[in-house]
PDB file of N, CA and C in Angstrom:
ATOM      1  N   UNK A   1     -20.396   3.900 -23.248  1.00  0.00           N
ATOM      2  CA  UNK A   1     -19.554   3.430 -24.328  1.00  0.00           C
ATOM      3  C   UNK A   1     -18.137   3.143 -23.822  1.00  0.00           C
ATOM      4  N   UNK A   2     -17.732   3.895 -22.849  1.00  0.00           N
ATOM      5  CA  UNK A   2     -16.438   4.085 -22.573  1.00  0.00           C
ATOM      6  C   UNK A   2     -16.383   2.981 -22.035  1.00  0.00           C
ATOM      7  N   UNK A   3     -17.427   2.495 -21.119  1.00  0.00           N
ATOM      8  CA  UNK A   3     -17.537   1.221 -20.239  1.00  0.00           C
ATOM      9  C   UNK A   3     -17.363  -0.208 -20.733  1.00  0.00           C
ATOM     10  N   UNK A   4     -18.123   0.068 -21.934  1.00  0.00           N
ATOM     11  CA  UNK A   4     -17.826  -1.083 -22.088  1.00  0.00           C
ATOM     12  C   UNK A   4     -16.857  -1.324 -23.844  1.00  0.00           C
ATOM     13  N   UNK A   5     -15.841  -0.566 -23.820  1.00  0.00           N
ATOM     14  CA  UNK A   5     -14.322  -0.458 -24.636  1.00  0.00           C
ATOM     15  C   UNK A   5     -13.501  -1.239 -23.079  1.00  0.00           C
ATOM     16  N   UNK A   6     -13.798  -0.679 -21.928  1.00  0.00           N
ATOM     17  CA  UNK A   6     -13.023  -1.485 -20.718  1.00  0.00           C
ATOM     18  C   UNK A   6     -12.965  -2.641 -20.815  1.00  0.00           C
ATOM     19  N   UNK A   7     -14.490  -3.119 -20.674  1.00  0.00           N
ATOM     20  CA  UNK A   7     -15.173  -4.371 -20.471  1.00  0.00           C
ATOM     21  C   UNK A   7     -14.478  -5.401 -21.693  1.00  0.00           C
ATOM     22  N   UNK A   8     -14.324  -4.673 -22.533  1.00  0.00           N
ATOM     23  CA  UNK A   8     -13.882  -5.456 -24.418  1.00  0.00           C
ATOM     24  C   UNK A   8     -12.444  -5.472 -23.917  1.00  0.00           C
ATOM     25  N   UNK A   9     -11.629  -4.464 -23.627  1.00  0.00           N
ATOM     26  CA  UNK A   9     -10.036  -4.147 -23.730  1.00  0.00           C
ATOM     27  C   UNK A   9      -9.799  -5.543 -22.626  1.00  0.00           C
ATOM     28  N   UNK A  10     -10.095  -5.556 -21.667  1.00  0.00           N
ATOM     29  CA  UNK A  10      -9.916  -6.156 -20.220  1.00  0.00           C
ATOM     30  C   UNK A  10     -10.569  -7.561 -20.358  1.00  0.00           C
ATOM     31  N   UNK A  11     -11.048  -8.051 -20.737  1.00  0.00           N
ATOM     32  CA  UNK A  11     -11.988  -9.671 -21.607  1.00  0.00           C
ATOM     33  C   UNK A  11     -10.925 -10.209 -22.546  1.00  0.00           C
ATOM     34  N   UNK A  12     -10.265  -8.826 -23.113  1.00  0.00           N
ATOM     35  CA  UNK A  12      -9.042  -9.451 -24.589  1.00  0.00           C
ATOM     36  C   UNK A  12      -7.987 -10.045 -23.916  1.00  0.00           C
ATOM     37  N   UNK A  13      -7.588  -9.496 -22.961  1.00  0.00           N
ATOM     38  CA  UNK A  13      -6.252  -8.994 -22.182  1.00  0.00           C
ATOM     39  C   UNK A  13      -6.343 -10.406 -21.125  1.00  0.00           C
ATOM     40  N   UNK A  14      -7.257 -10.454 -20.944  1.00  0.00           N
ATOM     41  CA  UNK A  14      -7.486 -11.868 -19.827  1.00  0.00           C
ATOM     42  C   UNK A  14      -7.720 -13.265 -20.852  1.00  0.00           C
ATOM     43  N   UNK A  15      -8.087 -13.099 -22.023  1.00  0.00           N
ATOM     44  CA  UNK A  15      -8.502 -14.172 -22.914  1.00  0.00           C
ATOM     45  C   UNK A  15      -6.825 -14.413 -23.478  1.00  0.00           C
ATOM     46  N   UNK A  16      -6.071 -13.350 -23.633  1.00  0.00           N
ATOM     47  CA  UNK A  16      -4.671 -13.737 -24.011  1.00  0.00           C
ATOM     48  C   UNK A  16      -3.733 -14.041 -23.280  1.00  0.00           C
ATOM     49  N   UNK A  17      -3.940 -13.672 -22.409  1.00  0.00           N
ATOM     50  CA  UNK A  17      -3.401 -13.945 -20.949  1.00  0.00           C
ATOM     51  C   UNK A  17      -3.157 -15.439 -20.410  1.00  0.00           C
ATOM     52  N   UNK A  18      -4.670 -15.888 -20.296  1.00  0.00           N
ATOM     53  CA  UNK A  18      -5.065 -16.871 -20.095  1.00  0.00           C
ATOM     54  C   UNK A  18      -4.359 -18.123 -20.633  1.00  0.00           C
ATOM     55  N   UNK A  19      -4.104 -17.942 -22.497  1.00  0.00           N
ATOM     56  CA  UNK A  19      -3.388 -18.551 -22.979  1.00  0.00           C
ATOM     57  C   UNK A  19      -1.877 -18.790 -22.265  1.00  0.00           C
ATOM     58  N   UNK A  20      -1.618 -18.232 -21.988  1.00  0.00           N
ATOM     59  CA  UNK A  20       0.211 -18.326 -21.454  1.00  0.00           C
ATOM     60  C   UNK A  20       0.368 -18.362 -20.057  1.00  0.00           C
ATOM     61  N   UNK A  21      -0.462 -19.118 -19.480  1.00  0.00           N
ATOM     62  CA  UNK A  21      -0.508 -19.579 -17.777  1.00  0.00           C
ATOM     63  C   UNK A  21      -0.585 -18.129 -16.882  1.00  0.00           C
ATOM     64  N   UNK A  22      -1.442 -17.358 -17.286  1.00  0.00           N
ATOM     65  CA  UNK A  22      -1.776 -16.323 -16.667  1.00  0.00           C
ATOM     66  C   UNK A  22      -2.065 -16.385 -14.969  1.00  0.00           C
ATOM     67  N   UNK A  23      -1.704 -15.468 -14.359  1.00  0.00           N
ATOM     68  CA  UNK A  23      -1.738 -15.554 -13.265  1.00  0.00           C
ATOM     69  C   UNK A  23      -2.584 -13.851 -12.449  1.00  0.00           C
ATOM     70  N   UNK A  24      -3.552 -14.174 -11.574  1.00  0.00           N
ATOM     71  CA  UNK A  24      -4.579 -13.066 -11.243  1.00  0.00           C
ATOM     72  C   UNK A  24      -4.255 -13.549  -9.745  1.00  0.00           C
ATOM     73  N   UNK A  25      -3.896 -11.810  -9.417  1.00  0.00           N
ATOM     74  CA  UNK A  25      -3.136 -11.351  -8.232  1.00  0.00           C
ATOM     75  C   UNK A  25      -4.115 -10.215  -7.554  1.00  0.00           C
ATOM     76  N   UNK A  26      -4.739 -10.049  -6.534  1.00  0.00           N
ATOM     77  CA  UNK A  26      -5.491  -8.808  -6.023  1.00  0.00           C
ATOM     78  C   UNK A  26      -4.331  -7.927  -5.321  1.00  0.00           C
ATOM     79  N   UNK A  27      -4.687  -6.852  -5.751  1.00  0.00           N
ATOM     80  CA  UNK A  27      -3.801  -5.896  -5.280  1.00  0.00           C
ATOM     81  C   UNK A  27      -4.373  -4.794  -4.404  1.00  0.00           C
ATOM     82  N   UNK A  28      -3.544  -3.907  -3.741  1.00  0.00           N
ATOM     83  CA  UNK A  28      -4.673  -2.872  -2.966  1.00  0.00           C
ATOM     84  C   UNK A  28      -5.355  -1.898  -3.428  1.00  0.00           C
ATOM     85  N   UNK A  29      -6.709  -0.820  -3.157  1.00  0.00           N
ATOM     86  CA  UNK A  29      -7.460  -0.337  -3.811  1.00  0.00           C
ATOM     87  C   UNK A  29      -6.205   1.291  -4.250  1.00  0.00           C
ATOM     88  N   UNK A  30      -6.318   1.528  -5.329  1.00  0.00           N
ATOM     89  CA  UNK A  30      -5.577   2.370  -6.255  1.00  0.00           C
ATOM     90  C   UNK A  30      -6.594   3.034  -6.812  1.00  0.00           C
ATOM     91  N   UNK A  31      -6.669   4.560  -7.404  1.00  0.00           N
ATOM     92  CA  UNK A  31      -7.364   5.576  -7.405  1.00  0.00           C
ATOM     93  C   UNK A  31      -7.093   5.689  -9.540  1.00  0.00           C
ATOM     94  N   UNK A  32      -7.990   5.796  -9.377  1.00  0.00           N
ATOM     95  CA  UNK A  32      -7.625   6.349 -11.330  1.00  0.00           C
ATOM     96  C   UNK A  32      -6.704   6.986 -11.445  1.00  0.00           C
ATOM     97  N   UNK A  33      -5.959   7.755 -10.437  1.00  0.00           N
ATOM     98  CA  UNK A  33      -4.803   8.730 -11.037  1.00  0.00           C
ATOM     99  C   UNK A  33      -3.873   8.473 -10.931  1.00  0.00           C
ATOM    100  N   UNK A  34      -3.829   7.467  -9.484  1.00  0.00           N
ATOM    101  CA  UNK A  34      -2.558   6.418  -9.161  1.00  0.00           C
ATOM    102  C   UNK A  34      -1.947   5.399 -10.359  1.00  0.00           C
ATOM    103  N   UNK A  35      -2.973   5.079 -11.216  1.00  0.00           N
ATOM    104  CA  UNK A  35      -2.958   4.166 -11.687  1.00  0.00           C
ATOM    105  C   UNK A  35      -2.455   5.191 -13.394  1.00  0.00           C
ATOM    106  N   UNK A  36      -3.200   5.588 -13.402  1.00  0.00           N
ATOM    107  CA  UNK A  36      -3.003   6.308 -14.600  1.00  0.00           C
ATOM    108  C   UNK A  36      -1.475   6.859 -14.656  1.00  0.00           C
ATOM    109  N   UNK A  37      -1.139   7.277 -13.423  1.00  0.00           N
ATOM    110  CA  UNK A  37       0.595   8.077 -13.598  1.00  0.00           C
ATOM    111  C   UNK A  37       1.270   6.745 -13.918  1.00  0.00           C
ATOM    112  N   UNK A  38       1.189   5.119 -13.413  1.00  0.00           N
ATOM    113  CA  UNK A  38       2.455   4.244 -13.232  1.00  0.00           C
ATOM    114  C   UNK A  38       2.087   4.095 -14.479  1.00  0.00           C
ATOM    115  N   UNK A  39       0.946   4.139 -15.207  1.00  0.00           N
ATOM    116  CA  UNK A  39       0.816   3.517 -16.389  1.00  0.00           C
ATOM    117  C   UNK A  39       1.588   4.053 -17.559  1.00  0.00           C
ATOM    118  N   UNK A  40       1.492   5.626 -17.356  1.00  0.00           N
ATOM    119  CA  UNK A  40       2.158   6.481 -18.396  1.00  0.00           C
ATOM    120  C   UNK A  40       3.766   6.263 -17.579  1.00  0.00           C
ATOM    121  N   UNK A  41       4.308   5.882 -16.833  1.00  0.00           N
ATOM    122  CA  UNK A  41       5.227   5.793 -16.335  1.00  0.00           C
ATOM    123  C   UNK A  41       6.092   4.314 -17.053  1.00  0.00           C
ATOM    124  N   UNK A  42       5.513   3.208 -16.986  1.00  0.00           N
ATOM    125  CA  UNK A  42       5.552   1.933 -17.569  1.00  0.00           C
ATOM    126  C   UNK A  42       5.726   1.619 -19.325  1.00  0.00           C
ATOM    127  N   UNK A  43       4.881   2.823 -19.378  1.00  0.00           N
ATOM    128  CA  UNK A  43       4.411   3.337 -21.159  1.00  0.00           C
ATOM    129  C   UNK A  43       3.084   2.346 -21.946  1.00  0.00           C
ATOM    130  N   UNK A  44       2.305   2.117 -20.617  1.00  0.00           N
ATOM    131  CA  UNK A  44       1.055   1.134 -21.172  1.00  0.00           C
ATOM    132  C   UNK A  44      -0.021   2.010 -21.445  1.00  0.00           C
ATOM    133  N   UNK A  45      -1.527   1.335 -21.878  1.00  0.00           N
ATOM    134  CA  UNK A  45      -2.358   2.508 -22.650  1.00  0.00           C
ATOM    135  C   UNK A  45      -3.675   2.108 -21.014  1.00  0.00           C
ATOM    136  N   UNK A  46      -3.608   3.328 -20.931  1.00  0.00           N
ATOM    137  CA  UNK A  46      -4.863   3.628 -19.735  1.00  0.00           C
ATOM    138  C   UNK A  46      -6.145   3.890 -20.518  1.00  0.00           C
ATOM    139  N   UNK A  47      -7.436   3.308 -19.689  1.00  0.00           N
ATOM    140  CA  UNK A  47      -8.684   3.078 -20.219  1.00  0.00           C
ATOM    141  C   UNK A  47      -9.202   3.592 -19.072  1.00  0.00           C
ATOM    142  N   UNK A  48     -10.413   4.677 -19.019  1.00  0.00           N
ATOM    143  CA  UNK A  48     -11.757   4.653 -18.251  1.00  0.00           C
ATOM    144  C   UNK A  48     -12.690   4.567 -18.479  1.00  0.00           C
ATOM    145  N   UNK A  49     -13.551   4.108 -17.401  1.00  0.00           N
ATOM    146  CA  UNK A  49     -15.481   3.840 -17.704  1.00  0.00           C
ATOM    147  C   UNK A  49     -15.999   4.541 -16.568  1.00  0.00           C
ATOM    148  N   UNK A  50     -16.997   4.712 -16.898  1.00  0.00           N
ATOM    149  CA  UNK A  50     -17.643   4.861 -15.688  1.00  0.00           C
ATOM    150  C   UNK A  50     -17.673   5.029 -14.201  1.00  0.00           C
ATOM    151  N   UNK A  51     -17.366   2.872 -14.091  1.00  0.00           N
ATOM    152  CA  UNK A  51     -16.909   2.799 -12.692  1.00  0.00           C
ATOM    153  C   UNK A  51     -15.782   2.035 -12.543  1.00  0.00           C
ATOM    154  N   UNK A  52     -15.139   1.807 -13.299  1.00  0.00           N
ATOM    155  CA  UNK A  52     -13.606   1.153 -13.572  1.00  0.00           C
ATOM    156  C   UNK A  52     -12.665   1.548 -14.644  1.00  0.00           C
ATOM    157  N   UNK A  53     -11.337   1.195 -13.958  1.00  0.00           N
ATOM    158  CA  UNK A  53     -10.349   1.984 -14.971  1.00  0.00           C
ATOM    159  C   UNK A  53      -8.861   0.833 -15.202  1.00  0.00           C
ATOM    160  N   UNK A  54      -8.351   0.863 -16.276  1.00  0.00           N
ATOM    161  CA  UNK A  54      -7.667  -0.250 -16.158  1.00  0.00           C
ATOM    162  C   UNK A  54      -6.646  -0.008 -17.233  1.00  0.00           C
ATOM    163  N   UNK A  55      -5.314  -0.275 -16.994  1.00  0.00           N
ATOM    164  CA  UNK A  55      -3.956  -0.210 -17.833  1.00  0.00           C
ATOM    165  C   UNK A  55      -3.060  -1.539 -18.349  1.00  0.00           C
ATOM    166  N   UNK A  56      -2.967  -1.264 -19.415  1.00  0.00           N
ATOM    167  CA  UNK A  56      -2.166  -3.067 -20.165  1.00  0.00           C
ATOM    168  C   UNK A  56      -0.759  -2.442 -20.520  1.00  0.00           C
ATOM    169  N   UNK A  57      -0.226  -3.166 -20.344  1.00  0.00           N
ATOM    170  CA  UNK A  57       1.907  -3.544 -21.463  1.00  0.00           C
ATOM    171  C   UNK A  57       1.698  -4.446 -21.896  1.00  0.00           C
ATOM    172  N   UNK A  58       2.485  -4.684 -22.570  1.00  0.00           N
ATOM    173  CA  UNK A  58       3.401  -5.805 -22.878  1.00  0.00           C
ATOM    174  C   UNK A  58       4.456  -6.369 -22.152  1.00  0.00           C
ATOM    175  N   UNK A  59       4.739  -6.011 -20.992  1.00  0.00           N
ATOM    176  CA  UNK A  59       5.413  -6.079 -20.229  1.00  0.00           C
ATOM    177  C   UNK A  59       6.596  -5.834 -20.198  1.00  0.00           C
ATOM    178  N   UNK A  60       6.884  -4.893 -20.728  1.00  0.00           N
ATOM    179  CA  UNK A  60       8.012  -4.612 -21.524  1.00  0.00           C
ATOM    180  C   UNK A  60       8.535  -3.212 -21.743  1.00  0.00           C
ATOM    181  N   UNK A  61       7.412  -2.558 -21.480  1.00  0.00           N
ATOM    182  CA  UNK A  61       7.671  -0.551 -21.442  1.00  0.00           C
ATOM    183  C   UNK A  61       6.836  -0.455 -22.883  1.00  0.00           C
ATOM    184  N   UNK A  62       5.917  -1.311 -23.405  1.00  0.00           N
ATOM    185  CA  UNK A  62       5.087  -0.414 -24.669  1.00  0.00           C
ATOM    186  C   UNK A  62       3.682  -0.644 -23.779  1.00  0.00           C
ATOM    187  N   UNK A  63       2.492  -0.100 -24.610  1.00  0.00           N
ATOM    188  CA  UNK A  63       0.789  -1.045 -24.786  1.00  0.00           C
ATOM    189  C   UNK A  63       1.234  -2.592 -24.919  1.00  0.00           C
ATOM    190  N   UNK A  64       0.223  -2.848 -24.106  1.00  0.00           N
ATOM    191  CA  UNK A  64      -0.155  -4.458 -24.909  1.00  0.00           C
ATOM    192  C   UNK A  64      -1.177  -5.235 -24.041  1.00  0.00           C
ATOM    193  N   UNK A  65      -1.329  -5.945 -23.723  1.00  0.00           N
ATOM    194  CA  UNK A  65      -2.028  -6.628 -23.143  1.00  0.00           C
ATOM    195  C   UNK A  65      -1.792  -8.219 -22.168  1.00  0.00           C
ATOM    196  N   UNK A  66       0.154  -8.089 -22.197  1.00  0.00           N
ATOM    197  CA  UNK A  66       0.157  -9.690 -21.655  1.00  0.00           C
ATOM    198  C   UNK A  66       0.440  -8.587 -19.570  1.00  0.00           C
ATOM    199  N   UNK A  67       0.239  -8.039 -19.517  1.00  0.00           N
ATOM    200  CA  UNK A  67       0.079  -7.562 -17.761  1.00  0.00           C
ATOM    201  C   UNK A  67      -1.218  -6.361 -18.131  1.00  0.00           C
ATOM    202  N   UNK A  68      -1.770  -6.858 -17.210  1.00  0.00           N
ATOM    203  CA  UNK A  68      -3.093  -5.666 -16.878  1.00  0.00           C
ATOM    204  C   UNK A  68      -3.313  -5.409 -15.278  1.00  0.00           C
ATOM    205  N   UNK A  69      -3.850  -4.333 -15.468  1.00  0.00           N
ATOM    206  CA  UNK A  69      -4.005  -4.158 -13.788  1.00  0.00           C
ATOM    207  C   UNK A  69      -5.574  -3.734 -13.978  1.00  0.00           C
ATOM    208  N   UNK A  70      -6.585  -4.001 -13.475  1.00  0.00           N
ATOM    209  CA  UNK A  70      -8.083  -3.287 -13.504  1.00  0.00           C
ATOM    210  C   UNK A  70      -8.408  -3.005 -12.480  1.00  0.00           C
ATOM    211  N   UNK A  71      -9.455  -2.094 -11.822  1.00  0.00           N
ATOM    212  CA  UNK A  71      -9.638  -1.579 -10.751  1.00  0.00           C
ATOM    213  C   UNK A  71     -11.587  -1.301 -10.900  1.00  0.00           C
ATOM    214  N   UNK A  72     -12.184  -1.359  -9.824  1.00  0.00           N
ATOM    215  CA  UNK A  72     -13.378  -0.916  -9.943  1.00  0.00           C
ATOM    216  C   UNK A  72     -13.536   0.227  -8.662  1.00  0.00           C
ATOM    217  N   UNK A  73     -14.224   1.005  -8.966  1.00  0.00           N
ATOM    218  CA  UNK A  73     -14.062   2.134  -7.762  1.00  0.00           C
ATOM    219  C   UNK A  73     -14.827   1.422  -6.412  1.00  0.00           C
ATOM    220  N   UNK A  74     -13.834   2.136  -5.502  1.00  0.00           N
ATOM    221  CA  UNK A  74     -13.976   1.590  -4.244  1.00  0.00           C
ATOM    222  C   UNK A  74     -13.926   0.254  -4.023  1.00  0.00           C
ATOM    223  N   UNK A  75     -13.033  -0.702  -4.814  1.00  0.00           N
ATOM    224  CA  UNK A  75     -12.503  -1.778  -4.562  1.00  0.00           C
ATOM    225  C   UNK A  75     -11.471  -2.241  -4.897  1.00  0.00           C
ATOM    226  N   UNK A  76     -10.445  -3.506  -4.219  1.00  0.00           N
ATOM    227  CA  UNK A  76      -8.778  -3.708  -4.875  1.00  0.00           C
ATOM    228  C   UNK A  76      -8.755  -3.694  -6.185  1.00  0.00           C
ATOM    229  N   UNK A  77      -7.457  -3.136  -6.668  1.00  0.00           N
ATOM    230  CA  UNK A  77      -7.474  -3.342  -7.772  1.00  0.00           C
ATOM    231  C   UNK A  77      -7.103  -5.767  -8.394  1.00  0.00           C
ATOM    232  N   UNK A  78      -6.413  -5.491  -9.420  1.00  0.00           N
ATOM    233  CA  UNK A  78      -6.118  -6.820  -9.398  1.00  0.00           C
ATOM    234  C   UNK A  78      -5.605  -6.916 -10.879  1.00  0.00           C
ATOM    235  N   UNK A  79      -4.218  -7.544 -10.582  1.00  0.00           N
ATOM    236  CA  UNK A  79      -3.529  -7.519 -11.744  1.00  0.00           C
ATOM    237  C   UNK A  79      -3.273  -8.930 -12.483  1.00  0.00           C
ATOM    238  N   UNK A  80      -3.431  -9.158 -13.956  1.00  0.00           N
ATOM    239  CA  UNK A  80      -3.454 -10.234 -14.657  1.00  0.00           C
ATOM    240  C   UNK A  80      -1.932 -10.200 -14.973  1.00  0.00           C
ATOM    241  N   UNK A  81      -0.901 -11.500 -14.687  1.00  0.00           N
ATOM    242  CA  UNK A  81       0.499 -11.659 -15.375  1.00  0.00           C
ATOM    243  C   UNK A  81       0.872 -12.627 -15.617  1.00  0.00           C
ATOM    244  N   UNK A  82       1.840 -12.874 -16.655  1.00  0.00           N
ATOM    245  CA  UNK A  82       2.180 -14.201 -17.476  1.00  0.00           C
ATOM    246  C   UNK A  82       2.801 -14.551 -16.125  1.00  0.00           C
ATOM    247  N   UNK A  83       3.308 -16.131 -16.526  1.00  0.00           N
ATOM    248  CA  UNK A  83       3.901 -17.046 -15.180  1.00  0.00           C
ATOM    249  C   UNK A  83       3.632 -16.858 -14.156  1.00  0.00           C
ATOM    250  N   UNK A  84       4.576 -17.146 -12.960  1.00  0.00           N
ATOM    251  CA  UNK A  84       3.919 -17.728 -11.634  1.00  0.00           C
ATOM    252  C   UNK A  84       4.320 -16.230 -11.009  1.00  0.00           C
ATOM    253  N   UNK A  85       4.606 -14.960 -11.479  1.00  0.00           N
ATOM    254  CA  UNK A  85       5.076 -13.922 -10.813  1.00  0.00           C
ATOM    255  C   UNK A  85       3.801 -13.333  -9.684  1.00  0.00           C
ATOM    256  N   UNK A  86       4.110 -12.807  -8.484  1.00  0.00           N
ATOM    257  CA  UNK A  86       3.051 -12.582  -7.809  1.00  0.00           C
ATOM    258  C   UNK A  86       3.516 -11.323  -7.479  1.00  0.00           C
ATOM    259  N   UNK A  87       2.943 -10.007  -8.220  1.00  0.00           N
ATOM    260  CA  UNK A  87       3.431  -8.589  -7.978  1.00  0.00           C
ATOM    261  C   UNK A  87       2.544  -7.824  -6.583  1.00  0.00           C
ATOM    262  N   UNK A  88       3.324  -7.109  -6.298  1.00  0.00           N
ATOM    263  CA  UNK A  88       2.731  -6.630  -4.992  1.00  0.00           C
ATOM    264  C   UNK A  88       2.182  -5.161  -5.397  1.00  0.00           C
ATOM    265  N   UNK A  89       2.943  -4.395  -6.493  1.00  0.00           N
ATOM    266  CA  UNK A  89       2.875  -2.798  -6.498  1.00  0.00           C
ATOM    267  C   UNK A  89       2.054  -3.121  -7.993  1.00  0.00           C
ATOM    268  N   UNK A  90       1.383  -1.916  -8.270  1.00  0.00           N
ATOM    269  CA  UNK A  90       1.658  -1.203  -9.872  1.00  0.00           C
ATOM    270  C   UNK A  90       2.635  -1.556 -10.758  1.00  0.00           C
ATOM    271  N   UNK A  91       3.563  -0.833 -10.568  1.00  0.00           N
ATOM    272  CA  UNK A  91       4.460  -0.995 -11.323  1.00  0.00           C
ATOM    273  C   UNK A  91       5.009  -2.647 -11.481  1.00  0.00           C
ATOM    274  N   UNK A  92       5.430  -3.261 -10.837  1.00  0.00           N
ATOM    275  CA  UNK A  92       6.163  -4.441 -10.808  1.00  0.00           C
ATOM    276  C   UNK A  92       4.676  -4.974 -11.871  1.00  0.00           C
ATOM    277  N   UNK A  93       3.495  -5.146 -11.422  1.00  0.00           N
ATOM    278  CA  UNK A  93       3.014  -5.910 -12.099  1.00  0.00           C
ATOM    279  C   UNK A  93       2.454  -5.392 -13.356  1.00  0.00           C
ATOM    280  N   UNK A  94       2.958  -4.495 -13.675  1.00  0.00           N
ATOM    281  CA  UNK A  94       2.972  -4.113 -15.369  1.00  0.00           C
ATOM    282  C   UNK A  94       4.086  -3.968 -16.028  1.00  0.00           C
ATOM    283  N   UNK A  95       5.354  -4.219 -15.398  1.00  0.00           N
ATOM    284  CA  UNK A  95       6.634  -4.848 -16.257  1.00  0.00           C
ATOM    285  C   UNK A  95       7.207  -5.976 -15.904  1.00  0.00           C
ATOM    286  N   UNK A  96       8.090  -6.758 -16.459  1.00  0.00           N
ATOM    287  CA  UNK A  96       8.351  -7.839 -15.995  1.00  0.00           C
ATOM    288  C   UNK A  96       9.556  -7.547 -15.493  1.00  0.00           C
ATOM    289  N   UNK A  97       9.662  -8.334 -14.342  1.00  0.00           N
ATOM    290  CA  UNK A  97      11.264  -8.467 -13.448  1.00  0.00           C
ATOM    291  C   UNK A  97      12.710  -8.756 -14.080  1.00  0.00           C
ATOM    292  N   UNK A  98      13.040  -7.638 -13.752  1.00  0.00           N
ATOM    293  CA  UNK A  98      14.708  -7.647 -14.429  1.00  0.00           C
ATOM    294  C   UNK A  98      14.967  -8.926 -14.524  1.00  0.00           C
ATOM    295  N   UNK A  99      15.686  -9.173 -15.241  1.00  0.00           N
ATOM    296  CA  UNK A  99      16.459  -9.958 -15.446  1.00  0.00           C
ATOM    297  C   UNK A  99      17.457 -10.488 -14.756  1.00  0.00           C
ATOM    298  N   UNK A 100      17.698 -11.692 -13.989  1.00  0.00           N
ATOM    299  CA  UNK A 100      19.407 -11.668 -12.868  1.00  0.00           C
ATOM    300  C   UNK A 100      20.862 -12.243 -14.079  1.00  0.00           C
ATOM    301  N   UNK A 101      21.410 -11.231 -13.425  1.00  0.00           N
ATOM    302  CA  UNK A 101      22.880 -11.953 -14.419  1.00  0.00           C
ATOM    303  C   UNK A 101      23.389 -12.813 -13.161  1.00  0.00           C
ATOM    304  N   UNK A 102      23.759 -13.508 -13.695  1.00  0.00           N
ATOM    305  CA  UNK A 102      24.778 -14.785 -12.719  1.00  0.00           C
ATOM    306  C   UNK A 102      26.436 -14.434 -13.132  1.00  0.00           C
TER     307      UNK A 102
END
């Protein structure tokens, strides 16, 4: 059941995504707990299944679904983000990049 609330959460998250020139980035393999601390760190809502585990924002420090990161065990993770941003960490790719003042 749990598996597939992932499968539903992570399908939504890429279907809305998608809408707003979404961009899918592979990232390196990250552990459920790794992932789970930046998430509660970020303030997004963490999901597990089975054999994958996966965290959404808003990109912004709440839940939501426009940045996701999903992971399947024993493989990279890979993070979904609006525009052309290409995040390297966790974190970066579940909030969006400061802002520059000029």
């Amino acid at each position: 059941m749990r598996s597939l609330t992932i499968a539903l959460f992570m399908t939504g998250a890429f279907a809305v995504c998608g809408s707003v020139l979404a961009n899918e980035v592979s990232l390196h393999k990250h552990s459920a707990d790794e992932l789970k601390a930046v998430c509660d760190k970020v303030g997004g809502k963490f999901s597990q299944g089975t054999d994958s585990y996966g965290c959404g924002t808003d990109c912004k420090g709440g839940p939501g679904t426009d940045c996701t990161v999903g992971c399947k065990t024993d493989r990279p993770c890979y993070a979904q983000v609006t525009g052309a941003r290409r995040p390297t960490t966790l974190e970066n790719a579940l909030q969006a990049p400061a802002r520059r003042k000029h």
